[in-house]
C-alpha atoms as a PDB file:
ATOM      1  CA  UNK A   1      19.651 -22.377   9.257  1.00  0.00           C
ATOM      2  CA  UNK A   2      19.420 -20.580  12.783  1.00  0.00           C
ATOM      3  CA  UNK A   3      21.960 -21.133  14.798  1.00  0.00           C
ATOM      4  CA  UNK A   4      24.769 -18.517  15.561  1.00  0.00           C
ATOM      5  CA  UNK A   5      23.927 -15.029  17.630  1.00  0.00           C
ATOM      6  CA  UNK A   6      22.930 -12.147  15.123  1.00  0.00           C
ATOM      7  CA  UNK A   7      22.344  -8.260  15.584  1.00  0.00           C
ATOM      8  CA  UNK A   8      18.540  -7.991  14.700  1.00  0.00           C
ATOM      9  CA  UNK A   9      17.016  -5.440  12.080  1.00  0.00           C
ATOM     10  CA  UNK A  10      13.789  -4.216  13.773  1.00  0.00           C
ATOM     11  CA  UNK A  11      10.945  -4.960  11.632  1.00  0.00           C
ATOM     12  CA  UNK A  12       8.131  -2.674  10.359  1.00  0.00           C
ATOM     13  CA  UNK A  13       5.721  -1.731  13.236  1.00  0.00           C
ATOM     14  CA  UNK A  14       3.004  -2.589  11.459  1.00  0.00           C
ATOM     15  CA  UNK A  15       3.920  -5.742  10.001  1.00  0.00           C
ATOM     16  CA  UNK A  16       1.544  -9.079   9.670  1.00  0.00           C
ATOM     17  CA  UNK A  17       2.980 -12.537   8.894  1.00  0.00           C
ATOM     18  CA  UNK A  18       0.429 -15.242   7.574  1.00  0.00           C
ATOM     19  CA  UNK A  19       1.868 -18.320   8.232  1.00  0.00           C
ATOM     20  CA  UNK A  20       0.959 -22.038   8.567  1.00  0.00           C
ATOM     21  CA  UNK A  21       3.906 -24.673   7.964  1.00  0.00           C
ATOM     22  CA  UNK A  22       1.408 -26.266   5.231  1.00  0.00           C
ATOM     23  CA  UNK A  23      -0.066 -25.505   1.921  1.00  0.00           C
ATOM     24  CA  UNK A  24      -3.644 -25.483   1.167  1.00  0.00           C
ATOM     25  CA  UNK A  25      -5.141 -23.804   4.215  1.00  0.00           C
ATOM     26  CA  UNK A  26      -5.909 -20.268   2.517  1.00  0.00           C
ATOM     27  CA  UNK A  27      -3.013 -18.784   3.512  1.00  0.00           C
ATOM     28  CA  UNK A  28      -2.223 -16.515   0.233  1.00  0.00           C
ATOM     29  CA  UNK A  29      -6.396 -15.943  -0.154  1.00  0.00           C
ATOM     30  CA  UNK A  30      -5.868 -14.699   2.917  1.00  0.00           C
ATOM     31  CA  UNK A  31      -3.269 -12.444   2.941  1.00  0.00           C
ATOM     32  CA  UNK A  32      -4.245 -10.965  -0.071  1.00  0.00           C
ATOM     33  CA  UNK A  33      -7.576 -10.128   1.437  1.00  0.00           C
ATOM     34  CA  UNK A  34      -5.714  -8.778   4.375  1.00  0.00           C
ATOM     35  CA  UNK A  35      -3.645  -6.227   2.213  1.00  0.00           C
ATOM     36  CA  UNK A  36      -6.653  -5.324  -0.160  1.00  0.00           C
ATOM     37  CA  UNK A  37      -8.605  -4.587   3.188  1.00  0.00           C
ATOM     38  CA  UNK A  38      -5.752  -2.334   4.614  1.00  0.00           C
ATOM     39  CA  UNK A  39      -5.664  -0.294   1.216  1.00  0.00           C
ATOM     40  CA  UNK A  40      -9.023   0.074   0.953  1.00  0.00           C
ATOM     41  CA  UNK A  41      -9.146   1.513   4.495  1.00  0.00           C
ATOM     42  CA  UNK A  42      -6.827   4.189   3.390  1.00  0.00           C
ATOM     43  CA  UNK A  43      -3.313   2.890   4.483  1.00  0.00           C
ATOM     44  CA  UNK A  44      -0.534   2.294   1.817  1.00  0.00           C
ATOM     45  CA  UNK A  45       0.104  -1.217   2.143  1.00  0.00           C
ATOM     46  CA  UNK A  46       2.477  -3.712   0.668  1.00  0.00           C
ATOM     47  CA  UNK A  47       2.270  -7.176   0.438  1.00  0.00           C
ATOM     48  CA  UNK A  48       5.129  -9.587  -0.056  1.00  0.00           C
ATOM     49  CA  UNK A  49       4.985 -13.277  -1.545  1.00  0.00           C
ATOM     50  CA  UNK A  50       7.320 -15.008  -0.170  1.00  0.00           C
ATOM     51  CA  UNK A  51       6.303 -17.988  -1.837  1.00  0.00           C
ATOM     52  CA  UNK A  52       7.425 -20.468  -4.858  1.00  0.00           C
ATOM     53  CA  UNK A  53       3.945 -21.129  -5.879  1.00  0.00           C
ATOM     54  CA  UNK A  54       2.271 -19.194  -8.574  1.00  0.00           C
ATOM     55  CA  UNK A  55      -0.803 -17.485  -6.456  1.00  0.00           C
ATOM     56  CA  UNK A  56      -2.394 -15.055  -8.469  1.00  0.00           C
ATOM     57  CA  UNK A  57      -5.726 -13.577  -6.389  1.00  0.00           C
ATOM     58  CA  UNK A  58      -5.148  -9.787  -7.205  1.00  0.00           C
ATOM     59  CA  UNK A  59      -4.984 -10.508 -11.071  1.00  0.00           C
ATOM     60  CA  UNK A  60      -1.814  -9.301 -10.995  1.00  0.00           C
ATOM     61  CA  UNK A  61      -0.251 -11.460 -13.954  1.00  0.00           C
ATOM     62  CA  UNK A  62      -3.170 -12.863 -15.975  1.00  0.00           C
ATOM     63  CA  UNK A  63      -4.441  -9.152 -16.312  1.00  0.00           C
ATOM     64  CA  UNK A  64      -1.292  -7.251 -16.115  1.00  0.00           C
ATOM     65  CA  UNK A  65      -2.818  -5.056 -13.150  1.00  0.00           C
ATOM     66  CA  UNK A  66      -0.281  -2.219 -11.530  1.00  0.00           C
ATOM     67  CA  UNK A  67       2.786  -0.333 -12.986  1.00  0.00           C
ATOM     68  CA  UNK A  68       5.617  -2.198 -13.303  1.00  0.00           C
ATOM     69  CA  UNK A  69       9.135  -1.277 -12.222  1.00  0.00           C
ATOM     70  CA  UNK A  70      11.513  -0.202 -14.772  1.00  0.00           C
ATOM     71  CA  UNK A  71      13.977  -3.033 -15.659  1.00  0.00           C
ATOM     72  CA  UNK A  72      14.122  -6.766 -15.596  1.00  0.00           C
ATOM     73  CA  UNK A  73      10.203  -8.326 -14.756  1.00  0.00           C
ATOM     74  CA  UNK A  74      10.256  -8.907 -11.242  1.00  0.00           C
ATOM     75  CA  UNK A  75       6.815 -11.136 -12.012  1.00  0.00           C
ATOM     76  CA  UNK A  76       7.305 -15.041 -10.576  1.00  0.00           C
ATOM     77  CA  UNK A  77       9.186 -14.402  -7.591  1.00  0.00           C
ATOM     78  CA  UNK A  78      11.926 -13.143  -9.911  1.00  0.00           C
ATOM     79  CA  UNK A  79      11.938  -9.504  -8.211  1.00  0.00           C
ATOM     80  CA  UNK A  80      12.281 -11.051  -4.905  1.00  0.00           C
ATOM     81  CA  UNK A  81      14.909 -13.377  -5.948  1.00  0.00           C
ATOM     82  CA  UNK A  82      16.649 -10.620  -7.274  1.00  0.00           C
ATOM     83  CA  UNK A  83      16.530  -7.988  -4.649  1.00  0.00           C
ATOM     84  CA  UNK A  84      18.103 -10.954  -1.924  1.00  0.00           C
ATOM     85  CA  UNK A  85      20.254 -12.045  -4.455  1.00  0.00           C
ATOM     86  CA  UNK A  86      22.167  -8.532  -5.079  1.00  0.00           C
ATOM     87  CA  UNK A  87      21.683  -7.159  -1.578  1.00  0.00           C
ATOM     88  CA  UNK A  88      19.173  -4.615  -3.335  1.00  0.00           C
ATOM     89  CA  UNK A  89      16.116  -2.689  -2.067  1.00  0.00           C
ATOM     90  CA  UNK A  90      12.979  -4.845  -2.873  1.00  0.00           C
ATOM     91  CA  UNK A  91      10.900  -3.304  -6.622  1.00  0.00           C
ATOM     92  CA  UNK A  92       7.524  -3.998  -6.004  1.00  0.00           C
ATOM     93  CA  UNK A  93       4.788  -3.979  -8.221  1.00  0.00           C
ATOM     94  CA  UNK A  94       2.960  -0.214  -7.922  1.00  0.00           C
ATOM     95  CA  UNK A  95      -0.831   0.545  -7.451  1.00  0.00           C
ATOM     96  CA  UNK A  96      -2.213  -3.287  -8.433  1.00  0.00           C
ATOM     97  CA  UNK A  97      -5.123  -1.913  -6.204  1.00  0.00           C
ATOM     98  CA  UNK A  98      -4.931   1.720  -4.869  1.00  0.00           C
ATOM     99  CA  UNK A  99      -2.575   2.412  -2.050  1.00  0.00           C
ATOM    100  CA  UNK A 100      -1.534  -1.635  -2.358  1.00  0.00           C
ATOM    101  CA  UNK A 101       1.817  -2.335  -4.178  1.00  0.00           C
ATOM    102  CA  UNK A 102       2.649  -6.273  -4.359  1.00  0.00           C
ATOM    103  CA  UNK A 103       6.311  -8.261  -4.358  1.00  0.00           C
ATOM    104  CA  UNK A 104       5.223 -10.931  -6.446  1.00  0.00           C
ATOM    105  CA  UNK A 105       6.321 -14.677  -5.327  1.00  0.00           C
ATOM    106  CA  UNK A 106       6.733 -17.666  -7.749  1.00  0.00           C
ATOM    107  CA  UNK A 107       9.098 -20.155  -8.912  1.00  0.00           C
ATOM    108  CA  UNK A 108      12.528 -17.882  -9.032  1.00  0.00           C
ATOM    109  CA  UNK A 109      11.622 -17.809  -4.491  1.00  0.00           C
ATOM    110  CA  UNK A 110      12.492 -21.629  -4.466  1.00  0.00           C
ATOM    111  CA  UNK A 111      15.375 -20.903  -6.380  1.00  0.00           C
ATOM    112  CA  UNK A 112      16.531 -18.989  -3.265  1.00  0.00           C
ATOM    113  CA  UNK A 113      16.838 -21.628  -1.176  1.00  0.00           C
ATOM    114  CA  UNK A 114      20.151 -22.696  -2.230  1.00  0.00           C
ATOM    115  CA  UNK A 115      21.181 -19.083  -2.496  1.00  0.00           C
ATOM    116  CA  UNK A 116      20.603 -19.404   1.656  1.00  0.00           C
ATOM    117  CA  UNK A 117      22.760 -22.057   2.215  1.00  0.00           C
ATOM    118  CA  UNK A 118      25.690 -21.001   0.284  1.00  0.00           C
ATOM    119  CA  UNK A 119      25.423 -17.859   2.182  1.00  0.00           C
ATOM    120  CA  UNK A 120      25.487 -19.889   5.457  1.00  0.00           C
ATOM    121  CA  UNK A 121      28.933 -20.301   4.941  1.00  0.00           C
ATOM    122  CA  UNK A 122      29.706 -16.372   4.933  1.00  0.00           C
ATOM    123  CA  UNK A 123      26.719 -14.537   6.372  1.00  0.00           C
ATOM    124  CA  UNK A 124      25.823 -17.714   9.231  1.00  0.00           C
ATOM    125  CA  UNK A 125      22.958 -17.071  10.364  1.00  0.00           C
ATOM    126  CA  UNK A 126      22.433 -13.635   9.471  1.00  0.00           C
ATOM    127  CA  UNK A 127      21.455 -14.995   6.209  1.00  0.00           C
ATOM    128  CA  UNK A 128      17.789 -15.028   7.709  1.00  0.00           C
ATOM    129  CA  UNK A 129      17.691 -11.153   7.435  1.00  0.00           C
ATOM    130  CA  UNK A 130      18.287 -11.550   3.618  1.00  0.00           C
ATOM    131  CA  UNK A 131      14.593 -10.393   3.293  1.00  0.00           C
ATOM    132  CA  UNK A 132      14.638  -7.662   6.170  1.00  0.00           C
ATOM    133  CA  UNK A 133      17.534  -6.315   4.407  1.00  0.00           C
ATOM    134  CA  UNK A 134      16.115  -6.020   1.070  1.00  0.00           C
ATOM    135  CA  UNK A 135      12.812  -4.631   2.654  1.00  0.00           C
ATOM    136  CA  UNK A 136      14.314  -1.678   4.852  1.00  0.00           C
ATOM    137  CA  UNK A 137      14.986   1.052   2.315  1.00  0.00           C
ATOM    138  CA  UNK A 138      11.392   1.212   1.169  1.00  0.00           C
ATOM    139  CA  UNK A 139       9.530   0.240   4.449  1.00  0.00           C
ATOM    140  CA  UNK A 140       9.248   3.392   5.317  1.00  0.00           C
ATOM    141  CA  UNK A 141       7.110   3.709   2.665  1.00  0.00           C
ATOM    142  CA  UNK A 142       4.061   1.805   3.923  1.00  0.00           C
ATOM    143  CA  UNK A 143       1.810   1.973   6.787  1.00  0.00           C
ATOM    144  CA  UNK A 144       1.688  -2.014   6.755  1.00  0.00           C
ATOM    145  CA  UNK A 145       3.147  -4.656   5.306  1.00  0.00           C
ATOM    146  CA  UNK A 146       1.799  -7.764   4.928  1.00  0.00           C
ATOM    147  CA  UNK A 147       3.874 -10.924   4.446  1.00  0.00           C
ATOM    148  CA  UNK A 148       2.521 -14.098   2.188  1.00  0.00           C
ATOM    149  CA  UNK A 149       5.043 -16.840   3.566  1.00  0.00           C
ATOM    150  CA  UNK A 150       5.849 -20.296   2.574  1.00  0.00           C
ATOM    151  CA  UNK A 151       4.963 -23.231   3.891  1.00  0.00           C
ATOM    152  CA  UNK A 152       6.996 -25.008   1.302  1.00  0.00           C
ATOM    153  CA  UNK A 153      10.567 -24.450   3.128  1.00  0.00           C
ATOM    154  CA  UNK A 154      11.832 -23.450   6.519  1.00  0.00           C
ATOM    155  CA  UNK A 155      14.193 -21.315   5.431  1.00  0.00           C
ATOM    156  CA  UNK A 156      11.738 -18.756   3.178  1.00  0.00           C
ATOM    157  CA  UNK A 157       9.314 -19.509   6.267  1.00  0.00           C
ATOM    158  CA  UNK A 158      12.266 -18.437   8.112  1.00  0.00           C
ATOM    159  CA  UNK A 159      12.927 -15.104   6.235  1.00  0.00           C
ATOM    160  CA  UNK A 160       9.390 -13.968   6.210  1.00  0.00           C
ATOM    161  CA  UNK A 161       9.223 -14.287  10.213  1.00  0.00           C
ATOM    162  CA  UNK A 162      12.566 -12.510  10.469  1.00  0.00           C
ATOM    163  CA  UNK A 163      11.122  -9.337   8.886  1.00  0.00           C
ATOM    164  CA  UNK A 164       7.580  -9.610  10.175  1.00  0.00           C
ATOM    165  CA  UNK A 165       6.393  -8.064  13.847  1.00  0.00           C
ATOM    166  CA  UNK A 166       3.305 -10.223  14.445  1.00  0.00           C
ATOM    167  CA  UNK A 167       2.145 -13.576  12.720  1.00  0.00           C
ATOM    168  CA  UNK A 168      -1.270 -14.945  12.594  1.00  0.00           C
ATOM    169  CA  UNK A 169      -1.898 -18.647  11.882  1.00  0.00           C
ATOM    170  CA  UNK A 170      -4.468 -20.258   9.963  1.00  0.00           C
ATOM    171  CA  UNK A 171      -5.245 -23.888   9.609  1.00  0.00           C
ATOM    172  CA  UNK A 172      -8.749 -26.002   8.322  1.00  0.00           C
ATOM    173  CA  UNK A 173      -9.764 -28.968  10.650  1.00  0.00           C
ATOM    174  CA  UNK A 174      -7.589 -31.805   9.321  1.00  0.00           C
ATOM    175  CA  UNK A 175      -5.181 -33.479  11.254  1.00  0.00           C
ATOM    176  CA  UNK A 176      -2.356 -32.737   8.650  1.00  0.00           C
ATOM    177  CA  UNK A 177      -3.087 -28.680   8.797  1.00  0.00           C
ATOM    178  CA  UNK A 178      -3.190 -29.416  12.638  1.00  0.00           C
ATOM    179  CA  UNK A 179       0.242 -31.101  12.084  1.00  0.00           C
ATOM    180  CA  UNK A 180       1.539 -28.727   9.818  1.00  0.00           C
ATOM    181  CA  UNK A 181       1.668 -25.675  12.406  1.00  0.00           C
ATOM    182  CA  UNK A 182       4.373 -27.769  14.393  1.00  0.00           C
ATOM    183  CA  UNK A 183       6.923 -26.188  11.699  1.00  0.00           C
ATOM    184  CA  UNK A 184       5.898 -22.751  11.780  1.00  0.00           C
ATOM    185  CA  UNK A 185       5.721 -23.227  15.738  1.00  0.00           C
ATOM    186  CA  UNK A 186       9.268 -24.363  15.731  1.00  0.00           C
ATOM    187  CA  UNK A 187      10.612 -21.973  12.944  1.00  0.00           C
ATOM    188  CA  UNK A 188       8.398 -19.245  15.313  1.00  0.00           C
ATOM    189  CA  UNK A 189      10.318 -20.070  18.247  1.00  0.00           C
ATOM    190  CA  UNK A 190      13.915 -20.432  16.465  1.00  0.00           C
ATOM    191  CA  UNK A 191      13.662 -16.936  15.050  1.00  0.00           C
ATOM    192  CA  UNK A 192      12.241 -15.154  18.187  1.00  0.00           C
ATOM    193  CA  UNK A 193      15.022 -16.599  20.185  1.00  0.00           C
ATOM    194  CA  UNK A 194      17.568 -15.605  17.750  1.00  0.00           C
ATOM    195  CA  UNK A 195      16.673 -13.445  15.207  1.00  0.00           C
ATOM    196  CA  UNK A 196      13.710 -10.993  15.835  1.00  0.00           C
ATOM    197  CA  UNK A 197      12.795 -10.755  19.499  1.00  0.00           C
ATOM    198  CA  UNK A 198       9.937  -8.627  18.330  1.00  0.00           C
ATOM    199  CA  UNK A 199       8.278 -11.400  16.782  1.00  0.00           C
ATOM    200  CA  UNK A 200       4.834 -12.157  18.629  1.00  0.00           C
ATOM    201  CA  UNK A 201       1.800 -14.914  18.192  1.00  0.00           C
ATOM    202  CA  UNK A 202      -1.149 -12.104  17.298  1.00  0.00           C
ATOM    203  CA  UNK A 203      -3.742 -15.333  16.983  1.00  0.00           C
ATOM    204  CA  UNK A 204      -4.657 -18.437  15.424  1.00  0.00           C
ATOM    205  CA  UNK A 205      -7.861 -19.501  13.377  1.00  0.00           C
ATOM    206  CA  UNK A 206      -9.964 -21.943  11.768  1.00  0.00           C
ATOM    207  CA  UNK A 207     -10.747 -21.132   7.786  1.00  0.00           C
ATOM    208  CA  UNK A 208     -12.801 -22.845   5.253  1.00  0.00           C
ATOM    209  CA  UNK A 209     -15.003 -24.287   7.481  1.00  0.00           C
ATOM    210  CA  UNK A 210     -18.839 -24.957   8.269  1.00  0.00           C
ATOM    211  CA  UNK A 211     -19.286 -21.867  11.134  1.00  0.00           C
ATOM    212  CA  UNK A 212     -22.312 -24.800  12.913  1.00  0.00           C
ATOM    213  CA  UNK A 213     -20.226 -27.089  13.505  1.00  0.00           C
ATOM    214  CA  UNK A 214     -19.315 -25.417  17.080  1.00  0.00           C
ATOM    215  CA  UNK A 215     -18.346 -28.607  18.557  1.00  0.00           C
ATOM    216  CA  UNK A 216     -15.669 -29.737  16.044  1.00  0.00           C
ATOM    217  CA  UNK A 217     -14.303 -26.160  16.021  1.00  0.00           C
ATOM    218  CA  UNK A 218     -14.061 -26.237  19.954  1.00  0.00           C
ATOM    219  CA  UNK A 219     -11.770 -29.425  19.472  1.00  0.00           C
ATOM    220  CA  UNK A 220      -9.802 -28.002  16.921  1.00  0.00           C
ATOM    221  CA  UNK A 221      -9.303 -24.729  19.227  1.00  0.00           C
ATOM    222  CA  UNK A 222      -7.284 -27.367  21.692  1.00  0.00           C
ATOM    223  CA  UNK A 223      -5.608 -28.745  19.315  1.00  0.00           C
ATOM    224  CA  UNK A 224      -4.154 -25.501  17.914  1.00  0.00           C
ATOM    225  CA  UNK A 225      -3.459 -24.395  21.664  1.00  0.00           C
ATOM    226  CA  UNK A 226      -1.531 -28.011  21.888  1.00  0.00           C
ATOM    227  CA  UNK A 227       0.436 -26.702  19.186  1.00  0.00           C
ATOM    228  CA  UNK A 228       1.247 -23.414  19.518  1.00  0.00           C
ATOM    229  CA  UNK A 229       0.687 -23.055  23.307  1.00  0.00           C
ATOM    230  CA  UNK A 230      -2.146 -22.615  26.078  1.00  0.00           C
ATOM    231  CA  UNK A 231      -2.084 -18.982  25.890  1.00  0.00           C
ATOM    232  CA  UNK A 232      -2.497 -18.522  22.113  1.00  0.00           C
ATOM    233  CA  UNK A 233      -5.282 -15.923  21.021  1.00  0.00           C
ATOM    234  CA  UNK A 234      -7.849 -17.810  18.638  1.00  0.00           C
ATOM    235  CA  UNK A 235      -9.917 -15.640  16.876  1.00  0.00           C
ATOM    236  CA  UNK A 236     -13.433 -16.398  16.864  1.00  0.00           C
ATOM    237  CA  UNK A 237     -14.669 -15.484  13.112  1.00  0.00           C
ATOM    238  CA  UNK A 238     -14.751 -19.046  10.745  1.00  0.00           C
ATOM    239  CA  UNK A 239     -14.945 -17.835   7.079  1.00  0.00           C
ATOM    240  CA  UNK A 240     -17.398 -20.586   5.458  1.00  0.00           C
ATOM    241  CA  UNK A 241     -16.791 -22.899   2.697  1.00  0.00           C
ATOM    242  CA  UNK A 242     -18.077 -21.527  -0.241  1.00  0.00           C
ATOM    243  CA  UNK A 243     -15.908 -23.208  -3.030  1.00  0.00           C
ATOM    244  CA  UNK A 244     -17.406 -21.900  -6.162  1.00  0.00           C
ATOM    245  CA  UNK A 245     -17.547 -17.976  -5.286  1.00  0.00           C
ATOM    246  CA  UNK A 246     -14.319 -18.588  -4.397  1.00  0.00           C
ATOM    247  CA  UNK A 247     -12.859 -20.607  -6.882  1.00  0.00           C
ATOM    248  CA  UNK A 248     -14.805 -17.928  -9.466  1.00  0.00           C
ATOM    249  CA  UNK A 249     -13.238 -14.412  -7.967  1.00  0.00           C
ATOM    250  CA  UNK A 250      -9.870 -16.044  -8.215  1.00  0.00           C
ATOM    251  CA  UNK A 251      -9.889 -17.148 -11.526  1.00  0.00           C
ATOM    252  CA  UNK A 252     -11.234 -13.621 -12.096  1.00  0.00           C
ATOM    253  CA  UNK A 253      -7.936 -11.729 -10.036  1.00  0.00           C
ATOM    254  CA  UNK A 254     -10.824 -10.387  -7.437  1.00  0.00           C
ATOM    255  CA  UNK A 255     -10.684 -10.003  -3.647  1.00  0.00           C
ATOM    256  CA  UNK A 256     -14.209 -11.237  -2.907  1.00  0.00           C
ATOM    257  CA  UNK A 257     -15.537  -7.777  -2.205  1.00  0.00           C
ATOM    258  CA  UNK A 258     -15.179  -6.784  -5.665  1.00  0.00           C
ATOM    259  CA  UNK A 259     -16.259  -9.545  -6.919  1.00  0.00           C
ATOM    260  CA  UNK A 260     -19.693  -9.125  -5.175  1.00  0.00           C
ATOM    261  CA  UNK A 261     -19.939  -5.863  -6.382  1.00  0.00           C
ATOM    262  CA  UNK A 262     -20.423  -7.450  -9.353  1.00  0.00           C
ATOM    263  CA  UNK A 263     -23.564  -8.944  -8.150  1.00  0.00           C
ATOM    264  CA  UNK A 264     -26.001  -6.107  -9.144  1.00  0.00           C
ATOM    265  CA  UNK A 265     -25.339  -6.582 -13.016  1.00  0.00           C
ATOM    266  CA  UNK A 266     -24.575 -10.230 -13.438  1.00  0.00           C
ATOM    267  CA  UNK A 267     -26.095 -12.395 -15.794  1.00  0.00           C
ATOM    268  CA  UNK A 268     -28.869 -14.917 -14.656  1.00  0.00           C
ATOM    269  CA  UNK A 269     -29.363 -18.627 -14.939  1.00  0.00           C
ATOM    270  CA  UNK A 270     -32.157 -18.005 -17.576  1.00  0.00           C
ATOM    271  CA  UNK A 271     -29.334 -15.913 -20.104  1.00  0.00           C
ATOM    272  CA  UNK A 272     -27.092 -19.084 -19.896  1.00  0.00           C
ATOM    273  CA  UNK A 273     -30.386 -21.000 -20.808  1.00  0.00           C
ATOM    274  CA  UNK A 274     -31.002 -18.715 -23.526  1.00  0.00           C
ATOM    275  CA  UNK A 275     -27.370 -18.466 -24.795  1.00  0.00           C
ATOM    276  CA  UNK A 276     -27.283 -14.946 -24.218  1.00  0.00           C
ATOM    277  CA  UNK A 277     -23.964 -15.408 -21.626  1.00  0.00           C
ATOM    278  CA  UNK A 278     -21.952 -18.175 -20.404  1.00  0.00           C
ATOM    279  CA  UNK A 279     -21.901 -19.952 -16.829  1.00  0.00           C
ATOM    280  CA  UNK A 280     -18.930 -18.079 -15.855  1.00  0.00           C
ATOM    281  CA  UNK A 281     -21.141 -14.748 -16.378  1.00  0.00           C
ATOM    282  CA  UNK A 282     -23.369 -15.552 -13.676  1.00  0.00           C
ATOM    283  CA  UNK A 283     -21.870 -14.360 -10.265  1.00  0.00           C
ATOM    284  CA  UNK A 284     -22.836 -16.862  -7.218  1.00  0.00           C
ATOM    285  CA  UNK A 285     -25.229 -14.892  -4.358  1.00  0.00           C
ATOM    286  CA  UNK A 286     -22.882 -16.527  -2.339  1.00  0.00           C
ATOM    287  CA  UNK A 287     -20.181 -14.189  -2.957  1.00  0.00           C
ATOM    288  CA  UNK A 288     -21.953 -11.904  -0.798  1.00  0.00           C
ATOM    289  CA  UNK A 289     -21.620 -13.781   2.365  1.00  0.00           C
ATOM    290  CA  UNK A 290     -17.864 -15.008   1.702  1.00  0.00           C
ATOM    291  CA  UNK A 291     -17.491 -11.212   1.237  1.00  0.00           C
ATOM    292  CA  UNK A 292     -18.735 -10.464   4.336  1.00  0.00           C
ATOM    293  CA  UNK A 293     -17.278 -13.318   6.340  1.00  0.00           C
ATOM    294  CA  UNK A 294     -13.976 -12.204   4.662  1.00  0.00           C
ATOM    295  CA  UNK A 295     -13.981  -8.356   6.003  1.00  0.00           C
ATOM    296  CA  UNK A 296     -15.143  -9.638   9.529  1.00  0.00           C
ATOM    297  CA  UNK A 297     -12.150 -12.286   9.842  1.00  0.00           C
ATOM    298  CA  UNK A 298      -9.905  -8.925   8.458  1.00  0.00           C
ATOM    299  CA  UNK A 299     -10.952  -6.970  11.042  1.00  0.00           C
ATOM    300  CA  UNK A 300     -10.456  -9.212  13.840  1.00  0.00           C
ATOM    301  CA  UNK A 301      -7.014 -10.093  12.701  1.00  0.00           C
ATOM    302  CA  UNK A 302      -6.191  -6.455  13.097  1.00  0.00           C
ATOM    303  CA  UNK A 303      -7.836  -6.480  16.430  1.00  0.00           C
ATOM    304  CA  UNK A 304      -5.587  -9.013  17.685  1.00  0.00           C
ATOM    305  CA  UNK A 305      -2.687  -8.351  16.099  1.00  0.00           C
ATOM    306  CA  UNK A 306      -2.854  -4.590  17.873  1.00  0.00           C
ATOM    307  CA  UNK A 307      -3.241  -6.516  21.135  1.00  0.00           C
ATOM    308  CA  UNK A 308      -0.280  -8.347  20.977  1.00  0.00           C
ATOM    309  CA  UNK A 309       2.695  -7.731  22.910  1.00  0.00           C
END
């Protein structure tokens, strides 16, 4: 949808995209993670889904966590639809962690897709800034804003990186995740060059990986400099694979830290043997090393996002 010139809207200063052109790479894990970190550390953070699909991490539906705003829900992406639908400030959800208030994505984002292209036909390409727009009044706000974007569709791709100041790329091993950051690449380019000049490449990284396997991750390095260019930062931290910690704090609505807090007072094999708790009781050691790998990779994406320029 980029195609005409368009006065830009200069985006937060401290403003992180996660972005990958694919699904299924950790990207919303991720950016959650990212946002819980920056609360945590003090800073009032926001994080916006600009997604169709229903990702949950911060337990922010199945537990009803944070103050909702007053009026219509704005749960499912309907808040988001809403605010770019009506030229509106964005509502997000308040306090879902301290200092972190959350835009929620979900199904009503896809529905603005053909909202976009109607709007071609008036706005042209401003229509990208639909999101920027909606964002402005309350950036101020925040000390960072962190941006969950979709790899579903290049025009919500589009919107995210037209409101965002840096954007940091995941991808696992595969050769489809490989060939899935040729979109984001191209909708990376299309916006810089026409819609936010601000926009910058903090980094790239591998996720969900086995951190031994040095040689594979050395060949996926090139290929992700193939991709996004020879002089693309790649951050060095490889979160391991640990499916069932992971799988477990999600279905929980934890960011992994919490969830190995939990460690201390969790039921033990022998209780589930003894039918005095139930598997999901017992919280995986291994939590404490995703944990871990989790606050390393959040502070190096900080790192390199403050070194880009």
């Amino acid at each position: 949808m980029l195609n005409d010139p368009v006065e830009p809207i200069e985006p937060p200063v401290d403003s992180i995209m996660i972005g990958t052109g694919k699904g299924g790479v950790g990207k919303s894990t991720i950016a959650a993670h990212l946002a819980g970190h920056s609360a945590a550390e003090g800073l009032r953070t926001l994080l916006v889904c600009v997604t169709s699909q229903d990702d949950d991490d911060l337990g922010i539906k199945r537990f009803n966590r944070g103050i909702q705003p007053d009026g219509p829900s704005v749960l499912d992406g309907q808040g988001i639809y809403r605010a770019i639908s009506e030229r509106t400030a964005l509502k997000p959800i308040r306090e879902v962690r301290p200092n972190l208030d959350v835009v929620p994505g979900g199904e009503a984002v896809g529905e603005l897709v053909q909202l976009l292209m109607h709007r071609m036909m008036t706005d042209g390409v401003g229509v990208a800034l639909s999101l920027a727009r909606s964002l402005a009044p309350i950036a101020p706000w925040y000390d960072r804003i962190v941006f969950d974007s979709a790899p579903e569709n290049d025009s919500l791709e589009q919107l995210a990186a037209s409101a965002a100041r840096r954007l940091v790329v995941p991808t696992r091993s595969d050769d489809s995740s490989i060939s899935g950051m040729k979109r984001i690449a191209r909708n990376f380019q299309a916006v810089r060059r026409q819609i936010n000049p601000s926009l910058r490449v903090a980094g790239a990284f591998l996720y969900a990986s086995n951190p031994t396997a040095t040689s594979m991750h050395s060949e996926v390095k090139d290929d992700i400099r193939e991709v996004l260019g020879t002089s693309t930062p790649i951050l060095s931290k490889v979160v391991g694979y640990r499916e069932k910690p992971a799988r477990n704090a999600r279905k929980k609505g934890l960011l992994f830290s919490e969830y190995a807090e939990m460690l201390p007072t969790s039921a033990r094999s022998y209780d589930v043997a003894a039918g005095r708790a139930k598997v999901a009781d017992v919280v995986p050691d291994a939590i404490v090393g995703l944990a871990d790998d989790m606050r390393e990779l959040n502070n190096e994406i900080l790192l390199y996002c403050g070194r880009a320029n």
